[in-house]
PDB file of N, CA and C in Angstrom:
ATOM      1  N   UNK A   1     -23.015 -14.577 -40.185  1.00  0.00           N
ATOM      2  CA  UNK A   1     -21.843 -13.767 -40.486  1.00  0.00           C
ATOM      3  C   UNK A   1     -21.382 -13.002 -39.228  1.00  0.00           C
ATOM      4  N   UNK A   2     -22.277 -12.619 -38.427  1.00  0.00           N
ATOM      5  CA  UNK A   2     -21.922 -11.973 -36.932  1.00  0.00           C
ATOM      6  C   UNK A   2     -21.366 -12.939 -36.300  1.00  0.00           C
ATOM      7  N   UNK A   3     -21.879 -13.938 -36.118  1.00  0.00           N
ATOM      8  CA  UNK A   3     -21.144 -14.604 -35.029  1.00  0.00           C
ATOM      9  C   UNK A   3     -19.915 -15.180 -35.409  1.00  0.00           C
ATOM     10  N   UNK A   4     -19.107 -15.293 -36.965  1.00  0.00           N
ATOM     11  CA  UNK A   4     -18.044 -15.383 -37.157  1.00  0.00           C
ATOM     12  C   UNK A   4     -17.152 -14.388 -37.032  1.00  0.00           C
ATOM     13  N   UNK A   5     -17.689 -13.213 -37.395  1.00  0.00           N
ATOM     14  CA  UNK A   5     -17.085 -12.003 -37.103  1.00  0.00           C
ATOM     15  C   UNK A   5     -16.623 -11.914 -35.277  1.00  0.00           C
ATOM     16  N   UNK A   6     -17.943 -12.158 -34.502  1.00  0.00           N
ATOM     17  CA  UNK A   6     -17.589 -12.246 -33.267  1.00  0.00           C
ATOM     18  C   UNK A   6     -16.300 -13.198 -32.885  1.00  0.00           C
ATOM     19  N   UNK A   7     -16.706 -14.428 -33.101  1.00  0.00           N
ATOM     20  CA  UNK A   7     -16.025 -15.491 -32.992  1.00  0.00           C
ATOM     21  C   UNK A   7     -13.970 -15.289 -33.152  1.00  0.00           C
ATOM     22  N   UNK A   8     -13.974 -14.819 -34.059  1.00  0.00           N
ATOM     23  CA  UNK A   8     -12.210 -14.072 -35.309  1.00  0.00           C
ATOM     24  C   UNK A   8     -12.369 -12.575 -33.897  1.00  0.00           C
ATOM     25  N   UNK A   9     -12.742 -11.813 -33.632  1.00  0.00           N
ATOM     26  CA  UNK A   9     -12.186 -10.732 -32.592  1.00  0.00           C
ATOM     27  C   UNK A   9     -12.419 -11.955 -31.288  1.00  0.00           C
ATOM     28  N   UNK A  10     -13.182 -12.672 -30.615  1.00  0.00           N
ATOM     29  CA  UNK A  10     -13.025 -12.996 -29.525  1.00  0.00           C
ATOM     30  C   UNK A  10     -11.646 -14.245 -29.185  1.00  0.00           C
ATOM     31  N   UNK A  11     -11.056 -14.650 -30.355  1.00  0.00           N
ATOM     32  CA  UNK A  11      -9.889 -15.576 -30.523  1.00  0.00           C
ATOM     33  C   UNK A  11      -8.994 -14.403 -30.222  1.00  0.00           C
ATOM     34  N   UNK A  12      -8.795 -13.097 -31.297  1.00  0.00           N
ATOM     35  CA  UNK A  12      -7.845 -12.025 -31.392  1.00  0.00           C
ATOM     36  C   UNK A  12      -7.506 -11.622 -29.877  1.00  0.00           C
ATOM     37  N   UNK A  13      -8.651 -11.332 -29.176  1.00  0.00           N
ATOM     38  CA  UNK A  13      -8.393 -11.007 -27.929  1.00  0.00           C
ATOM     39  C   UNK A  13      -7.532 -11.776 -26.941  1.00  0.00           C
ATOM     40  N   UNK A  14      -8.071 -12.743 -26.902  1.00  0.00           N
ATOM     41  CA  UNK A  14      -7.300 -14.319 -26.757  1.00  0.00           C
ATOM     42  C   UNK A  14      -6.028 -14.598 -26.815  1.00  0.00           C
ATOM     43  N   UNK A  15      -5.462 -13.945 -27.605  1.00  0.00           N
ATOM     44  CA  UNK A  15      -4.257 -14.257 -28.676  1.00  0.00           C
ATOM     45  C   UNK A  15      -3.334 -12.987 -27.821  1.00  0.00           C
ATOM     46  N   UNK A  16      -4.172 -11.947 -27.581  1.00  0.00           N
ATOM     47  CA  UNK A  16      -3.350 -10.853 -27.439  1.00  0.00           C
ATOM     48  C   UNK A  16      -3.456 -10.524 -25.918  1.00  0.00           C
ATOM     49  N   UNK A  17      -4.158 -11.334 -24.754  1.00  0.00           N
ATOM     50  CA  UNK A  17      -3.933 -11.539 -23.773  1.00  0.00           C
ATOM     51  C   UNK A  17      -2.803 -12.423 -23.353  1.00  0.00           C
ATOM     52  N   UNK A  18      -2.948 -13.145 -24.183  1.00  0.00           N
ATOM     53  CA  UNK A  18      -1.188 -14.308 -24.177  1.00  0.00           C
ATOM     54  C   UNK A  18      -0.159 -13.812 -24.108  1.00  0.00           C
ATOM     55  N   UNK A  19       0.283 -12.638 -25.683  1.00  0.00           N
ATOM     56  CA  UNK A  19       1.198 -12.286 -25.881  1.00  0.00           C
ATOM     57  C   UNK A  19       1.511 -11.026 -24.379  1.00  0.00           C
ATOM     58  N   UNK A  20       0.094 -10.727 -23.858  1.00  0.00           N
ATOM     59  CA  UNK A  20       0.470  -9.079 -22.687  1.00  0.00           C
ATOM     60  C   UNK A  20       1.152 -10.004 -21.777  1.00  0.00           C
ATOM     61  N   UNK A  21       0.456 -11.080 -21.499  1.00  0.00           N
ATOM     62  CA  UNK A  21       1.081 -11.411 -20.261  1.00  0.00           C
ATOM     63  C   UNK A  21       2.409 -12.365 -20.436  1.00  0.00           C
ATOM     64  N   UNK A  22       2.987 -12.706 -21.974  1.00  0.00           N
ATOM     65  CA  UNK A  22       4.111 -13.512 -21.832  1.00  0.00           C
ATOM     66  C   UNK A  22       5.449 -12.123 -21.527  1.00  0.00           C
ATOM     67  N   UNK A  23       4.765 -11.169 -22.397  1.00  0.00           N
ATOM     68  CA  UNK A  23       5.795  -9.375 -22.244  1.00  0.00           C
ATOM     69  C   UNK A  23       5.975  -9.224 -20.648  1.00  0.00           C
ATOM     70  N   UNK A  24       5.250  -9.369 -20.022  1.00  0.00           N
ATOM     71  CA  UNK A  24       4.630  -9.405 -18.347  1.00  0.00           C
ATOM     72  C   UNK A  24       5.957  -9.881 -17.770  1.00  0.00           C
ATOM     73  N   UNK A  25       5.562 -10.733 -18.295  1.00  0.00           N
ATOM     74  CA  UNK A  25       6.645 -12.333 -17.535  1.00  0.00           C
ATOM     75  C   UNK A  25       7.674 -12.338 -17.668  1.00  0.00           C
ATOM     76  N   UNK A  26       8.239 -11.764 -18.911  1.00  0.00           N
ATOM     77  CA  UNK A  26       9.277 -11.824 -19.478  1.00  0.00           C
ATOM     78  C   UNK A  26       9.855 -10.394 -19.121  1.00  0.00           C
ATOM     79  N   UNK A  27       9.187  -9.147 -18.375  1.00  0.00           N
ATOM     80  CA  UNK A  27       9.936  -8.175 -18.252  1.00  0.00           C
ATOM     81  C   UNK A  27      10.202  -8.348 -16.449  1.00  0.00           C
ATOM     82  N   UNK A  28       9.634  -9.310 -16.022  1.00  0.00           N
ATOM     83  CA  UNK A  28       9.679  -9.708 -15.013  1.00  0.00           C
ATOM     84  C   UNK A  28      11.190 -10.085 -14.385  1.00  0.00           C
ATOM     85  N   UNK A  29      11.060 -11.174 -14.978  1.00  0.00           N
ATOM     86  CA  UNK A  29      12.070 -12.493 -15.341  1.00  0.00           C
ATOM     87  C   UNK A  29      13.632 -11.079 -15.129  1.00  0.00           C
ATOM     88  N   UNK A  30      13.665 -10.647 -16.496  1.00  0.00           N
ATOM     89  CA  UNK A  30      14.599  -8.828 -16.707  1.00  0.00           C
ATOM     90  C   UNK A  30      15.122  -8.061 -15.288  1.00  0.00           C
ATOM     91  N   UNK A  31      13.933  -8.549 -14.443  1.00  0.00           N
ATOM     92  CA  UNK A  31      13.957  -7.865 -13.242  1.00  0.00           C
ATOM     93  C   UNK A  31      13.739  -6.173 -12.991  1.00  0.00           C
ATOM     94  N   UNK A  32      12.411  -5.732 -14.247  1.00  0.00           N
ATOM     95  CA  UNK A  32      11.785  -4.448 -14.261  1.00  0.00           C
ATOM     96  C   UNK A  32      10.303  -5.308 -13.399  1.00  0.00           C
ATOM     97  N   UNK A  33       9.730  -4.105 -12.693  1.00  0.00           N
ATOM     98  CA  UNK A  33       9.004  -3.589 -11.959  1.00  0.00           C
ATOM     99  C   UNK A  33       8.234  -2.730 -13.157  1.00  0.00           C
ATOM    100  N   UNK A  34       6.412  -3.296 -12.874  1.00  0.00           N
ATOM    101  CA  UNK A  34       5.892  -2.460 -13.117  1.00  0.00           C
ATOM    102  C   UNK A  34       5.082  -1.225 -12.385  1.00  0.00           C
ATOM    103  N   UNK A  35       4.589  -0.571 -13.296  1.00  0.00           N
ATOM    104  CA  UNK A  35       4.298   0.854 -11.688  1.00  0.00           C
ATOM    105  C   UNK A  35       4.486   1.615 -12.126  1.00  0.00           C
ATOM    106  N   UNK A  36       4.364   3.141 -11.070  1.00  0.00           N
ATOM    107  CA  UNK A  36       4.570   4.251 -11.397  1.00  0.00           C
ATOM    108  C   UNK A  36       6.180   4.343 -10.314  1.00  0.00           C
ATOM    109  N   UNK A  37       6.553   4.830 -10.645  1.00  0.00           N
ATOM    110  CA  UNK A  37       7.963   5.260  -9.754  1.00  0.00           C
ATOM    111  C   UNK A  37       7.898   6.370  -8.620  1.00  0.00           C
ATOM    112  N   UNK A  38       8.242   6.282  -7.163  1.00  0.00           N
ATOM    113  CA  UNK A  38       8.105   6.625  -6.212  1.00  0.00           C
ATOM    114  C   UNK A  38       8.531   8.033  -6.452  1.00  0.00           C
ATOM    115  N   UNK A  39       7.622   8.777  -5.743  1.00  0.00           N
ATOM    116  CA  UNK A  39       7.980   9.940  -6.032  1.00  0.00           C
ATOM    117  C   UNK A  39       9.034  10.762  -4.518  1.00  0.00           C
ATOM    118  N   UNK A  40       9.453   9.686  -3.757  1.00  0.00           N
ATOM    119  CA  UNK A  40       9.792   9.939  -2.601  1.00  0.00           C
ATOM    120  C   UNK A  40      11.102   9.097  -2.980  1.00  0.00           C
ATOM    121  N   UNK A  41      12.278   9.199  -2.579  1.00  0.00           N
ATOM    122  CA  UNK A  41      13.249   8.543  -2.407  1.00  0.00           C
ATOM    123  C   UNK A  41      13.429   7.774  -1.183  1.00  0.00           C
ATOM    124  N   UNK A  42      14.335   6.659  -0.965  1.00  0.00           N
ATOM    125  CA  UNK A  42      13.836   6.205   0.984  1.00  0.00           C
ATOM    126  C   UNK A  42      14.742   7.364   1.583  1.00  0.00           C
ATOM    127  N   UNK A  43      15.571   7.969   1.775  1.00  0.00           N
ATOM    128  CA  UNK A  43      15.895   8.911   2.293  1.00  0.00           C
ATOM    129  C   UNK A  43      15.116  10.053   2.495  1.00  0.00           C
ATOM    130  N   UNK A  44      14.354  10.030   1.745  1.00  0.00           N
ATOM    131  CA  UNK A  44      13.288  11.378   1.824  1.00  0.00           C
ATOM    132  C   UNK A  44      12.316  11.307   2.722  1.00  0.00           C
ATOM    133  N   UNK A  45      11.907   9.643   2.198  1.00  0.00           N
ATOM    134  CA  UNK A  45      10.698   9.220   3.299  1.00  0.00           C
ATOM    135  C   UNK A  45      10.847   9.196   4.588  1.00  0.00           C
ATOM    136  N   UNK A  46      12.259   8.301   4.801  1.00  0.00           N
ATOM    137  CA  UNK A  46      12.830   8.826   6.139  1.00  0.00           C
ATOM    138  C   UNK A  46      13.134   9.873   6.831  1.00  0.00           C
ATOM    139  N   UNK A  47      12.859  11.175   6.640  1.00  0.00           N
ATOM    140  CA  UNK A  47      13.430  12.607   6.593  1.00  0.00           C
ATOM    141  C   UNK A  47      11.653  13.015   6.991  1.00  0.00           C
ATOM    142  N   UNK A  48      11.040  12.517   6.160  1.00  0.00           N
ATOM    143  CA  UNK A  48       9.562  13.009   6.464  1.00  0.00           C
ATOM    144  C   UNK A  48       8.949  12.340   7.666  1.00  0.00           C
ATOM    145  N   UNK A  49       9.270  11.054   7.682  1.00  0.00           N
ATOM    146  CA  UNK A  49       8.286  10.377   9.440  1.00  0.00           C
ATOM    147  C   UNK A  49       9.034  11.023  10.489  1.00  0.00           C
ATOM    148  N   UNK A  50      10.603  11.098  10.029  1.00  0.00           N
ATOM    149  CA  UNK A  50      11.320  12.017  11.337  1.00  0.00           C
ATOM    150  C   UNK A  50      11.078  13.077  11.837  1.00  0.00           C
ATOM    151  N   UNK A  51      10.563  13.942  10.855  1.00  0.00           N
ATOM    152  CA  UNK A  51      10.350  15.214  10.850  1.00  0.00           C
ATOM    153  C   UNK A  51       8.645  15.831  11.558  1.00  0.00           C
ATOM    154  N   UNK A  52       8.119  14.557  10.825  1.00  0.00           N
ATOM    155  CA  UNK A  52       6.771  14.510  11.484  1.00  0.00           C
ATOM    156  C   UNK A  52       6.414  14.324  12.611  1.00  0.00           C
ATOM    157  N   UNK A  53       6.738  13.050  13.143  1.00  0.00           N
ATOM    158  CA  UNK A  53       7.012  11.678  14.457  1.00  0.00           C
ATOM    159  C   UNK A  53       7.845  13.069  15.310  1.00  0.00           C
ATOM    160  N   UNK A  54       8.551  13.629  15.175  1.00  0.00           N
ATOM    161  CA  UNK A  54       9.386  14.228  16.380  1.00  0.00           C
ATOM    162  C   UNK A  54       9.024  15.994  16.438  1.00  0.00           C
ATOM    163  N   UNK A  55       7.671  15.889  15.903  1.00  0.00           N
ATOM    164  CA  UNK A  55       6.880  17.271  16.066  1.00  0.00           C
ATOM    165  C   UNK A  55       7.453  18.589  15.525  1.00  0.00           C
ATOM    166  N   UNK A  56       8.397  18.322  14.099  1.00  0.00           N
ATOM    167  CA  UNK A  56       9.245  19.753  13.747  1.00  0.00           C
ATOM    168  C   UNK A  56       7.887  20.344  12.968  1.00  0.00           C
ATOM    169  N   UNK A  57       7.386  19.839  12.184  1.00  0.00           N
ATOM    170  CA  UNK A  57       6.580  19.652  11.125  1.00  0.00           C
ATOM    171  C   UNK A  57       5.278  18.912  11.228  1.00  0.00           C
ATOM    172  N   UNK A  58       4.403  19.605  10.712  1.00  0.00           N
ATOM    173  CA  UNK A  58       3.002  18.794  10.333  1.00  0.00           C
ATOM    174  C   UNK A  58       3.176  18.194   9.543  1.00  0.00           C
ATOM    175  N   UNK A  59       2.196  17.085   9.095  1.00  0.00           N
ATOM    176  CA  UNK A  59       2.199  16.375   8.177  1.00  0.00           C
ATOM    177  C   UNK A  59       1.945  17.437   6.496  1.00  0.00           C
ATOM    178  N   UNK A  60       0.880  17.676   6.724  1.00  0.00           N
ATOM    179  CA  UNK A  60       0.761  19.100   5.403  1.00  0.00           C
ATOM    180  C   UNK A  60       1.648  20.064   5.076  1.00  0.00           C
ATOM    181  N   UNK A  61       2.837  20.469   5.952  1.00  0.00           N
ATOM    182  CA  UNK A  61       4.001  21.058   6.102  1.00  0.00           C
ATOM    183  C   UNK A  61       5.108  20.383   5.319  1.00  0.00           C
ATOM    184  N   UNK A  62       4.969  19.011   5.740  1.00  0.00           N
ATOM    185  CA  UNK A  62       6.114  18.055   5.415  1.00  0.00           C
ATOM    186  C   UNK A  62       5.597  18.034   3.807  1.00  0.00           C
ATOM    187  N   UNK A  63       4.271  17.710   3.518  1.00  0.00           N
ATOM    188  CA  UNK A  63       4.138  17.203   1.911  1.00  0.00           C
ATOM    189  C   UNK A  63       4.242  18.333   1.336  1.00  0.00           C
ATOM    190  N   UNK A  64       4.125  19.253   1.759  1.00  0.00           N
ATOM    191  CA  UNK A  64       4.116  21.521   0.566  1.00  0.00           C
ATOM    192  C   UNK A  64       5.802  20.821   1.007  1.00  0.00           C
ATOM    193  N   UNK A  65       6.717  20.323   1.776  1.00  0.00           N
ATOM    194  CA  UNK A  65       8.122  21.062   1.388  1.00  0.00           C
ATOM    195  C   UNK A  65       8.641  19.716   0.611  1.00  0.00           C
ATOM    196  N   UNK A  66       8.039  18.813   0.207  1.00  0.00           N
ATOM    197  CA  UNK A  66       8.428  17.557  -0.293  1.00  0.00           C
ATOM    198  C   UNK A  66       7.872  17.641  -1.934  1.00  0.00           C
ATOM    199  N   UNK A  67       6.961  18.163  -1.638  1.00  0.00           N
ATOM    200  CA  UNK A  67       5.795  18.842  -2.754  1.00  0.00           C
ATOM    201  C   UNK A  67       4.901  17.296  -2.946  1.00  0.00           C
ATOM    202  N   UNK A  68       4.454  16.674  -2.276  1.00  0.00           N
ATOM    203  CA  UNK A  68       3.752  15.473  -2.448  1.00  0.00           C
ATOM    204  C   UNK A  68       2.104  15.560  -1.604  1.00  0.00           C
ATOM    205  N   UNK A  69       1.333  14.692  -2.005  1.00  0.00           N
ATOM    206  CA  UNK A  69       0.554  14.843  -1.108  1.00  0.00           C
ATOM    207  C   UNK A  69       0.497  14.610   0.257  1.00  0.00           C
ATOM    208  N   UNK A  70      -0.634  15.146   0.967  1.00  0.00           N
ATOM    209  CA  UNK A  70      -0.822  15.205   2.051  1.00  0.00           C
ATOM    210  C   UNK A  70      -0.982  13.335   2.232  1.00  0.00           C
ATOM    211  N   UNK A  71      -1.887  12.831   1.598  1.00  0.00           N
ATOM    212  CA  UNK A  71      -2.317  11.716   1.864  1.00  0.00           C
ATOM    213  C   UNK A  71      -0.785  10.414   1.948  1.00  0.00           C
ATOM    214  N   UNK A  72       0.239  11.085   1.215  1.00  0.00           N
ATOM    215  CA  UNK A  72       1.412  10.410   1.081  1.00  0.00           C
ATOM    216  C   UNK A  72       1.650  10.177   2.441  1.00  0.00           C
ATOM    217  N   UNK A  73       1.945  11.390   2.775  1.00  0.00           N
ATOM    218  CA  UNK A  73       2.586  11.267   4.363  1.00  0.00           C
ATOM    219  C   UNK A  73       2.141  10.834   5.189  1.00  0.00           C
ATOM    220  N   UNK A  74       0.961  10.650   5.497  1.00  0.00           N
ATOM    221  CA  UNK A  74      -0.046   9.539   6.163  1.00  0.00           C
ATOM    222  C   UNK A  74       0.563   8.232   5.963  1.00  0.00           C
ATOM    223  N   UNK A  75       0.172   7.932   4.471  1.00  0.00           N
ATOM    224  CA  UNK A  75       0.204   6.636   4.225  1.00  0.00           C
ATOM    225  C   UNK A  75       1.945   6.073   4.747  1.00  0.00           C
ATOM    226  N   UNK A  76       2.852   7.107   4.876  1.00  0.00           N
ATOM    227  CA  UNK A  76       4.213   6.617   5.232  1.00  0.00           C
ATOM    228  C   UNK A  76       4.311   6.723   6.646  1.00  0.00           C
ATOM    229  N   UNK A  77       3.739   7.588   7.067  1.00  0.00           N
ATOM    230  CA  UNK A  77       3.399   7.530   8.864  1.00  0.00           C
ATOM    231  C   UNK A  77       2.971   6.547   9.265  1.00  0.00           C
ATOM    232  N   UNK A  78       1.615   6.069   8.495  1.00  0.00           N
ATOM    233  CA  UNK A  78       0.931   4.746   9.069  1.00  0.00           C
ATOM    234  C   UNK A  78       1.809   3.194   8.608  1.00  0.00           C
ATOM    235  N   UNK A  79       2.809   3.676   7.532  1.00  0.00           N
ATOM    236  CA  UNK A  79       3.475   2.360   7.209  1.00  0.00           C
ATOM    237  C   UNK A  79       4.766   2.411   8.324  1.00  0.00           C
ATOM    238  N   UNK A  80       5.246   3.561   8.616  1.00  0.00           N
ATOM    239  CA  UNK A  80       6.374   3.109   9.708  1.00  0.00           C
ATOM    240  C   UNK A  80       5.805   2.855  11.410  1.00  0.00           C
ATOM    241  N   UNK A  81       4.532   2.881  11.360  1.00  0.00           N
ATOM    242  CA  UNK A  81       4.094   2.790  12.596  1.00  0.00           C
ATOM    243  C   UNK A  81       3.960   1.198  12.864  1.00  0.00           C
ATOM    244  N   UNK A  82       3.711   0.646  11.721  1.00  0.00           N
ATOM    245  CA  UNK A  82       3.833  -0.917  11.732  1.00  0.00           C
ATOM    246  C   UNK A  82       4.431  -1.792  12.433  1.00  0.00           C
TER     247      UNK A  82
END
């Protein structure tokens, strides 16, 4: 009786990995993005490597007036250094 029981949830799962990833595909297709949404605008970001890069501002300066983290501004420093 367990292993039918097992058997009926391990199909269910099955079933409902199909349907996540056809929603997936299909919100894809829609042309939505999944994610969290940038909390930086590109104008902003740009405003912050400038600001940083041309010594007005520290990096910890730039994220307290952006209100983001510190680690943000790094990570956008080290992506425009590319």
């Amino acid at each position: 009786m367990t292993q039918l029981v097992g058997s009926f949830a391990e199909f269910e799962r099955a079933m409902l990995r199909k349907r996540m990833r056809a929603g997936i595909d299909a919100a894809r297709e829609a042309g939505r993005v999944g994610g969290r949404r940038p909390k930086l605008t590109p104008l902003q970001r740009q405003q912050v490597v400038s600001m940083v890069s041309s010594g007005q501002k520290t990096a910890t300066d730039a994220a307290r007036l952006f209100n983001v983290h510190p680690f943000t501004v790094a990570r956008l420093l080290a992506k425009s250094k590319e």
